[in-house]
Protein backbone atom coordinates (compact mmCIF):
# COMPACT_ATOMS: atom_id res chain seq x y z
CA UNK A 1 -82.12 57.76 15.53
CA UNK A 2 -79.90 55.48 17.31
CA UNK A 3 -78.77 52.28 15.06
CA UNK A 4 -80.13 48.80 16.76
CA UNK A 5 -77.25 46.34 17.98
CA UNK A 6 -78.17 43.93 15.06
CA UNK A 7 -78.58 46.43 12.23
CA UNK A 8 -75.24 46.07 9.99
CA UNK A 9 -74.02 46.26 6.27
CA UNK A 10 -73.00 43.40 4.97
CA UNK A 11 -69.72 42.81 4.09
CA UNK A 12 -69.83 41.32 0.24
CA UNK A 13 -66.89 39.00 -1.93
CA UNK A 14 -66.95 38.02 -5.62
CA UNK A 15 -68.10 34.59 -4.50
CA UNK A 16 -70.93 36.25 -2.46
CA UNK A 17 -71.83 38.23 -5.97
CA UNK A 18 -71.30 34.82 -8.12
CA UNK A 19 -73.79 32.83 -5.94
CA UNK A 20 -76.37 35.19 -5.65
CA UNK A 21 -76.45 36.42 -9.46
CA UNK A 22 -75.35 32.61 -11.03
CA UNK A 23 -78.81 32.37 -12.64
CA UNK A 24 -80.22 35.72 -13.06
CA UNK A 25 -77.15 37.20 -14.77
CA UNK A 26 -76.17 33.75 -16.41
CA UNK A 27 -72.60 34.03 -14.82
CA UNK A 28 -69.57 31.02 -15.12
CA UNK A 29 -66.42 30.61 -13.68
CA UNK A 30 -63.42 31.67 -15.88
CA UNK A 31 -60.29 31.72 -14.08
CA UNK A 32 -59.15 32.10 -9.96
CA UNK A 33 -61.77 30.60 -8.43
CA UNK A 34 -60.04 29.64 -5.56
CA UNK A 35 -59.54 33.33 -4.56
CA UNK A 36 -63.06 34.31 -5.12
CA UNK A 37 -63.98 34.32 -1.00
CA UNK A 38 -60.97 36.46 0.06
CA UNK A 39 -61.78 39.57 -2.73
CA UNK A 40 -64.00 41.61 -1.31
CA UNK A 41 -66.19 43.72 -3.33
CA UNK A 42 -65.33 47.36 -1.34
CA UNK A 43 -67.76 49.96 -3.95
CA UNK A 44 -71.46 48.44 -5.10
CA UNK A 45 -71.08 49.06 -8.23
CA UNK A 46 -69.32 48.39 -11.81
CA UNK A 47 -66.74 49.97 -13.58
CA UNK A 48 -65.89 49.69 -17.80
CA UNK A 49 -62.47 50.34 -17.23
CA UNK A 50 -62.07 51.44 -21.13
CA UNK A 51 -59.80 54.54 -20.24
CA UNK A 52 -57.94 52.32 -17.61
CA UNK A 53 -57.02 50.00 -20.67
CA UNK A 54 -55.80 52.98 -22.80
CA UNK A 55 -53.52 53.54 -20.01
CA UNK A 56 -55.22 57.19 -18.31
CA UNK A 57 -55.36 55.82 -14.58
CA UNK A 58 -56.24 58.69 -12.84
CA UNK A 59 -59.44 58.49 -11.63
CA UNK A 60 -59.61 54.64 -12.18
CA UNK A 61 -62.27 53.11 -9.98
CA UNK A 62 -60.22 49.82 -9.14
CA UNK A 63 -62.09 48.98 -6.14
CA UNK A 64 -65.28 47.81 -8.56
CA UNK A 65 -66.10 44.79 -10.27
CA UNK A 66 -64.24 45.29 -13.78
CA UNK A 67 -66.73 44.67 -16.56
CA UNK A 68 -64.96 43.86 -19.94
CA UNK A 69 -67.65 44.26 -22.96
CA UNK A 70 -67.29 44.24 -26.76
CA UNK A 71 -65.33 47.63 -27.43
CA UNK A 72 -62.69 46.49 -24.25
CA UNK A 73 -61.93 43.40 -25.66
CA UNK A 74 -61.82 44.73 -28.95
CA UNK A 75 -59.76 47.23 -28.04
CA UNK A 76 -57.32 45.12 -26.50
CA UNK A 77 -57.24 42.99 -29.73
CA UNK A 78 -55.68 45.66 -31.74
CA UNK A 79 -53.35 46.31 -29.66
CA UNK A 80 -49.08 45.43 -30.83
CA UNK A 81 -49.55 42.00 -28.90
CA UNK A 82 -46.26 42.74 -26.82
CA UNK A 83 -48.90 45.57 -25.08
CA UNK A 84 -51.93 43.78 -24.27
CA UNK A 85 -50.72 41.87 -21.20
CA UNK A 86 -49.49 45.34 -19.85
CA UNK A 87 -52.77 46.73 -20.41
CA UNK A 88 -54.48 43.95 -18.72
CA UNK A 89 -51.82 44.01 -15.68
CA UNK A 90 -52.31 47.92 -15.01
CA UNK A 91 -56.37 47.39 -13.91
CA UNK A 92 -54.43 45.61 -10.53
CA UNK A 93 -56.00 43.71 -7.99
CA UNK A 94 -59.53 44.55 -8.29
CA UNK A 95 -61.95 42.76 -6.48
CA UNK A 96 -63.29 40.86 -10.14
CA UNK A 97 -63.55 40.86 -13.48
CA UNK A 98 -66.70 39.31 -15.60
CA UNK A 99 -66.34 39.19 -19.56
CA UNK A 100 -69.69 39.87 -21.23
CA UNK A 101 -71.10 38.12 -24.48
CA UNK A 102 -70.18 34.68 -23.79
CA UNK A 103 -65.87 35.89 -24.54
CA UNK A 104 -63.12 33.65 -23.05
CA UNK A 105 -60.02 34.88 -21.70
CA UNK A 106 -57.23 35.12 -24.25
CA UNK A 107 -54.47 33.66 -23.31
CA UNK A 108 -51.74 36.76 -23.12
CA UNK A 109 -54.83 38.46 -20.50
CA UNK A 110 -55.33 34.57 -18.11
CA UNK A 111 -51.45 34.22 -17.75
CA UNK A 112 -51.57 37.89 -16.26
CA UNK A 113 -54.27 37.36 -14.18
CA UNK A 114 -53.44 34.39 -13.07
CA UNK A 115 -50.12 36.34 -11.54
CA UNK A 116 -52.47 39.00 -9.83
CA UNK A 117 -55.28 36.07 -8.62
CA UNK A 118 -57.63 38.27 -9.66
CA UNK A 119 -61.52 35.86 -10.05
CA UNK A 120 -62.66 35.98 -13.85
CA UNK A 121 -66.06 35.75 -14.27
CA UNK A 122 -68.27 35.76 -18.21
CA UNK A 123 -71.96 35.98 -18.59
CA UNK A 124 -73.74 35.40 -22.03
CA UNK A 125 -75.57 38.70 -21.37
CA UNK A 126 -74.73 42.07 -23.61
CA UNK A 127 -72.41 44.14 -21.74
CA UNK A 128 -75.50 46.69 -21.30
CA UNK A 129 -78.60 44.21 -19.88
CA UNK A 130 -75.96 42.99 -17.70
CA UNK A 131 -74.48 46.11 -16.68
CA UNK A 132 -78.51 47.23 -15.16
CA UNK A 133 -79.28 43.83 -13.96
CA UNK A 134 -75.90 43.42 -11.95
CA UNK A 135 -76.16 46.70 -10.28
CA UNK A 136 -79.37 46.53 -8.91
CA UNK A 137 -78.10 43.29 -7.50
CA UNK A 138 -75.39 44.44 -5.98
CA UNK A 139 -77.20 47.36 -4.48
CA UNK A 140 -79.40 45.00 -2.92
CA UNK A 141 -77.07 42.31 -1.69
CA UNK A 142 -75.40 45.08 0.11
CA UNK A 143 -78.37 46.98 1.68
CA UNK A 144 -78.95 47.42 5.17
CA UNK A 145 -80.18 44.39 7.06
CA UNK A 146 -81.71 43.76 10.54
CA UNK A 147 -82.25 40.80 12.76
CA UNK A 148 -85.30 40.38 14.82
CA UNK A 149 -87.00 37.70 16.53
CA UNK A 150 -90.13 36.63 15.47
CA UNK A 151 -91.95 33.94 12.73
CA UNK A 152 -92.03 35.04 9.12
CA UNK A 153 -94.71 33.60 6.98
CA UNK A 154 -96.07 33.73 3.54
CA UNK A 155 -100.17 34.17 3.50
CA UNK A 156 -101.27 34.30 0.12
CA UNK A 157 -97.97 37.00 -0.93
CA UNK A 158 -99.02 39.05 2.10
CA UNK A 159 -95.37 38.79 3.95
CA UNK A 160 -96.59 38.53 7.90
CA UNK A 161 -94.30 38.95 10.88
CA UNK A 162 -95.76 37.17 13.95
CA UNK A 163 -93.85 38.26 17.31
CA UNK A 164 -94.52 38.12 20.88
CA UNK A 165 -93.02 36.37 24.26
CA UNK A 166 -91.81 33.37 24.33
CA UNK A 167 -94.71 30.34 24.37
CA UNK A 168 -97.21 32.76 22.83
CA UNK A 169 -98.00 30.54 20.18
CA UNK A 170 -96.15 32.10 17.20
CA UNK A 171 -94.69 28.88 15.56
CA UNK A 172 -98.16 26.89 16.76
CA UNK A 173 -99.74 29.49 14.02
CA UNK A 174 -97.56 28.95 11.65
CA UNK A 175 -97.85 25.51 12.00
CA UNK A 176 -101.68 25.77 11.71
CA UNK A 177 -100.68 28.36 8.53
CA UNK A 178 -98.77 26.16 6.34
CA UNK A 179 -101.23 23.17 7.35
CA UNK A 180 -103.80 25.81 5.38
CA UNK A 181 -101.62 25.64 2.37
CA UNK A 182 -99.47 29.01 2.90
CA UNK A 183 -95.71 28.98 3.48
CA UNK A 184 -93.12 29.55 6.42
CA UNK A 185 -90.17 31.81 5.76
CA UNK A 186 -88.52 31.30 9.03
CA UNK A 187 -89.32 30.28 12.79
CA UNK A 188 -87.99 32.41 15.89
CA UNK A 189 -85.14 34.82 13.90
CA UNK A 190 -85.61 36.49 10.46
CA UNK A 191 -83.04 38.78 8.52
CA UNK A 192 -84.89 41.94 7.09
CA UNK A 193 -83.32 43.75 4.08
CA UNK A 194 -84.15 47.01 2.70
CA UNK A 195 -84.00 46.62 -1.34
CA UNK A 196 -83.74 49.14 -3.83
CA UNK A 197 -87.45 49.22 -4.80
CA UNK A 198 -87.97 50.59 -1.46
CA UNK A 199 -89.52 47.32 -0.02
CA UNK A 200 -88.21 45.19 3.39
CA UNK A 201 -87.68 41.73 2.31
CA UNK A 202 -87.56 39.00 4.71
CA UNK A 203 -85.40 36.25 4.56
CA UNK A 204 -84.42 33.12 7.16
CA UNK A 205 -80.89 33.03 9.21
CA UNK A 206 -79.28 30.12 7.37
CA UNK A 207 -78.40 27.93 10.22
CA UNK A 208 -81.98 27.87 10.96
CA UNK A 209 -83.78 27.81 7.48
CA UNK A 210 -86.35 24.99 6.99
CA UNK A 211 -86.95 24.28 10.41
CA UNK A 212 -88.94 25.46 13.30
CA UNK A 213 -89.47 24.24 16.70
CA UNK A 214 -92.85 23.42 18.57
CA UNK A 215 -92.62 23.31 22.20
CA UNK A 216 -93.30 19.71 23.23
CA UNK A 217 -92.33 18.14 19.43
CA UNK A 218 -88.74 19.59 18.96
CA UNK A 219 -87.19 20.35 16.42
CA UNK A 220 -88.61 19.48 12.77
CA UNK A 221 -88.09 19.99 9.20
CA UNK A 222 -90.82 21.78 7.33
CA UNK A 223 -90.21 20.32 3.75
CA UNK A 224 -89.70 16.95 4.84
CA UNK A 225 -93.13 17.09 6.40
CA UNK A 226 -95.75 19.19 4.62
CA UNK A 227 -93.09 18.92 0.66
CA UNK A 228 -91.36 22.00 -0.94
CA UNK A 229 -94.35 23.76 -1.25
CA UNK A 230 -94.22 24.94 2.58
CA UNK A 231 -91.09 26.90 2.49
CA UNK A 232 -90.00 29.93 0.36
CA UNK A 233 -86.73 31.70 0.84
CA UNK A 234 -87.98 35.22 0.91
CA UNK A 235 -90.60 37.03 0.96
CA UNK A 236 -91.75 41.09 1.17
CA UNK A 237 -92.70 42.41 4.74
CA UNK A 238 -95.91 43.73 4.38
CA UNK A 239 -97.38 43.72 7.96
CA UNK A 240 -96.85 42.48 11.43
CA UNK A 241 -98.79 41.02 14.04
CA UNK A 242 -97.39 41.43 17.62
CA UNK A 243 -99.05 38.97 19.89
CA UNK A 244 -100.29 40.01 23.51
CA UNK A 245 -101.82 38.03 26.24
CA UNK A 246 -105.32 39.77 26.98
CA UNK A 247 -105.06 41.18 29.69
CA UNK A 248 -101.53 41.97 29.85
CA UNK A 249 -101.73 45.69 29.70
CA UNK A 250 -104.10 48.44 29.17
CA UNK A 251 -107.04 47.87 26.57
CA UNK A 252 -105.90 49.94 24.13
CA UNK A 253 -106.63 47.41 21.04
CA UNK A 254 -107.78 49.32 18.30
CA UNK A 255 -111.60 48.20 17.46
CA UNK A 256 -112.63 49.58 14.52
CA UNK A 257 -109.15 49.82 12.14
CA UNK A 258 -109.20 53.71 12.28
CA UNK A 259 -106.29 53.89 13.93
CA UNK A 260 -104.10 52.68 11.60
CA UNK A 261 -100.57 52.04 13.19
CA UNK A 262 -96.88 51.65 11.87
CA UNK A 263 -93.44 50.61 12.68
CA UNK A 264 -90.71 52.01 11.00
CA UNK A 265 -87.92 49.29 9.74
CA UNK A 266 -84.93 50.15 7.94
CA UNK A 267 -86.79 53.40 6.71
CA UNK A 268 -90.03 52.04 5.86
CA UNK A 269 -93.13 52.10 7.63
CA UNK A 270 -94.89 48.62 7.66
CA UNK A 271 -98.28 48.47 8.90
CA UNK A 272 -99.00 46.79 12.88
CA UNK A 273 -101.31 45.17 14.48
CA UNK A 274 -101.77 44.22 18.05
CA UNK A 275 -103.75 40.86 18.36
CA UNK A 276 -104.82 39.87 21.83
CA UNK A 277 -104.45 36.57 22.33
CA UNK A 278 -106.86 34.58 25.06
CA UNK A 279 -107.45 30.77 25.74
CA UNK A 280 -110.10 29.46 22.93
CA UNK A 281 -109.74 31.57 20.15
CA UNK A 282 -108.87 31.11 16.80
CA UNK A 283 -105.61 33.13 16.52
CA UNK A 284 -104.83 31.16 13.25
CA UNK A 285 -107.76 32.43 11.23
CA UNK A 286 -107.36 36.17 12.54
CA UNK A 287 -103.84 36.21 11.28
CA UNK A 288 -105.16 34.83 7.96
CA UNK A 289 -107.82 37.34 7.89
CA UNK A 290 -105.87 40.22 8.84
CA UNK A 291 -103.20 39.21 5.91
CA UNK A 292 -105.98 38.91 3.14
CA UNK A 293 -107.66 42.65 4.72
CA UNK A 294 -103.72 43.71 4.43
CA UNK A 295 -104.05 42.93 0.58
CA UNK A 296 -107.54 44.64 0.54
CA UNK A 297 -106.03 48.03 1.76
CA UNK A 298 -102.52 47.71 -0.98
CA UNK A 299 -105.64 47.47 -3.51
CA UNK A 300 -106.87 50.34 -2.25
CA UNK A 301 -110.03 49.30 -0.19
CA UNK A 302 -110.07 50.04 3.13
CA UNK A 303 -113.45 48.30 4.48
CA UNK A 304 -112.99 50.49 7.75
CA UNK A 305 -113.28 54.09 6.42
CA UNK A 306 -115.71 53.09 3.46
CA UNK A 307 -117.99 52.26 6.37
CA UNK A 308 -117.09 55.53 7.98
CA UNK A 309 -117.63 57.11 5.08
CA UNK A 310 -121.00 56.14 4.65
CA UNK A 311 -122.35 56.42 8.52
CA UNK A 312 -121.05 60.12 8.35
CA UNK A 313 -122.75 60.59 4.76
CA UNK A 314 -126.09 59.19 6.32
CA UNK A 315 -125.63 61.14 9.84
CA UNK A 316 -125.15 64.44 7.99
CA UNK A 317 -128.43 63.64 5.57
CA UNK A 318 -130.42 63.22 8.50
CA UNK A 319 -128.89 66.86 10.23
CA UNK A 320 -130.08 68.37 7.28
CA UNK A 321 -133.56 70.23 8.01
CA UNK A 322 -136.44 69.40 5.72
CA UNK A 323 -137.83 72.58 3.72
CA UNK A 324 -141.73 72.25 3.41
């Protein structure tokens, strides 16, 4: 399968990894700062460099984030104090280093990495909860993304993907969406992502976020508006809606939801619909209907083959030949 122009990996630094994990793994500044944006994190994952610190460097991951935890430090602290700032120089310039349990850098380890500009992190989690929390992070902030065009919005936590031409009406029914009380994610461009769990989550392009544009308004800012409440920052892809002037091509519009069709992004297959879309009818409240049937079917009720379920249960009752 040939890899879409705007499919890439993205390319991650300690700062990236501090602002994204600041709350959820309870992480503070320590030391470097400064050189957090220019130390790229090159492997997704951590490394206890325990056997780096005893001095076997071998097979030393150094292109991981460095996670110091209670037996490194203590190690370290019984160490003849002319050793320790050795110890701590031989890990090298590795992208970061967090200290778990709330510890502080001692002051033989910050002169040394202050030398090597190395970005000190500490979080006030145990070295293991923050070991499984930070790597799943990680793995996602660094999982495949794509770019599409489209509007991303947020019906109920049904994640729906509205695309089409240009003037369709996409942003018009988003407008008419959040009016309803539901939420935009982003007009025209979204960024999908492809997280661990196995789920696509859509996100807005930053330069873009919070606004959307109505042809014959502008420009306008969502929160401002309709309050907080409007806009979320993310939400799951779980179906999309591509927009088609009836009409415009062959009537192949599936009437009875049989036919169930996907498309596959980043690996995943996310459920599709193709809406027709004529002069006088309410788009708006097919969208919202088609999101709340979407839920229907992830509970595992399919309105569509219970009823064809029960016509071919009746069809084959009445085939049967009555016995006198």
């Amino acid at each position: 399968m040939s890899v879409p122009p705007n499919y890439h990996r993205p390319v991650l630094t300690v700062a990236d990894f501090y602002r994204a994990g600041r709350e959820s793994l309870q992480l503070d500044w320590e030391l470097n700062e400064e050189h957090a944006a220019s130390h790229r994190i090159v492997e997704l994952a951590l490394n206890r460099p325990g056997l780096a610190l005893a001095g076997y460097l071998r097979h030393y991951a150094n292109k991981r984030i460095q996670v110091l935890g209670l037996a490194e430090t203590g190690y370290l602290s019984y160490l003849p104090p002319e050793e320790r700032a050795a110890r701590v120089l031989a890990l090298g310039d590795v992208p970061g280093i967090v200290l778990c349990r709330g510890r502080r850098t001692p002051p033989y380890a910050r002169a040394a990495l202050s030398g090597l500009h190395v970005p000190v992190l500490r979080t006030r989690m145990i070295t293991g909860d923050f070991m499984n929390a930070a790597t799943v992070l990680l793995q996602n902030l660094g999982s495949p993304r794509l770019r599409l065009p489209g509007t991303l919005v947020d019906i109920n936590g049904i994640g729906v993907l509205l695309e089409g031409e240009p003037g369709i009406g996409k942003s018009e029914i988003a407008l008419s969406l959040i009016k309803r009380g539901h939420s935009l994610i982003s007009d025209d461009a979204i960024v999908l992502t492809r997280l661990s769990t196995g789920a696509v989550l859509g996100s807005a392009v930053g330069i873009i976020r919070e606004h959307m544009e109505i042809r014959g308004l502008g420009i306008m800012h969502v929160p401002s508006l309709f309050g907080a409440a409007a806009m979320r920052d993310s939400t799951t892809l779980d179906l999309i809606i591509r927009m088609r002037r009836a009409g415009s091509a062959p009537d192949d519009i599936d009437r009875t939801g049989l036919d169930t069709t996907t498309r596959n992004v980043l690996g995943v297959e996310i459920p599709l619909i193709t809406l027709p879309v004529a002069p006088g009818r309410d788009v708006t409240n097919v969208v919202e209907i088609a999101a709340l049937n979407c839920r229907l079917k992830q509970m595992g009720h399919d309105a569509a083959r219970e009823l064809d379920a029960r016509i071919m249960e009746t069809l084959s009752r009445k085939e049967k030949p009555n016995h006198p």
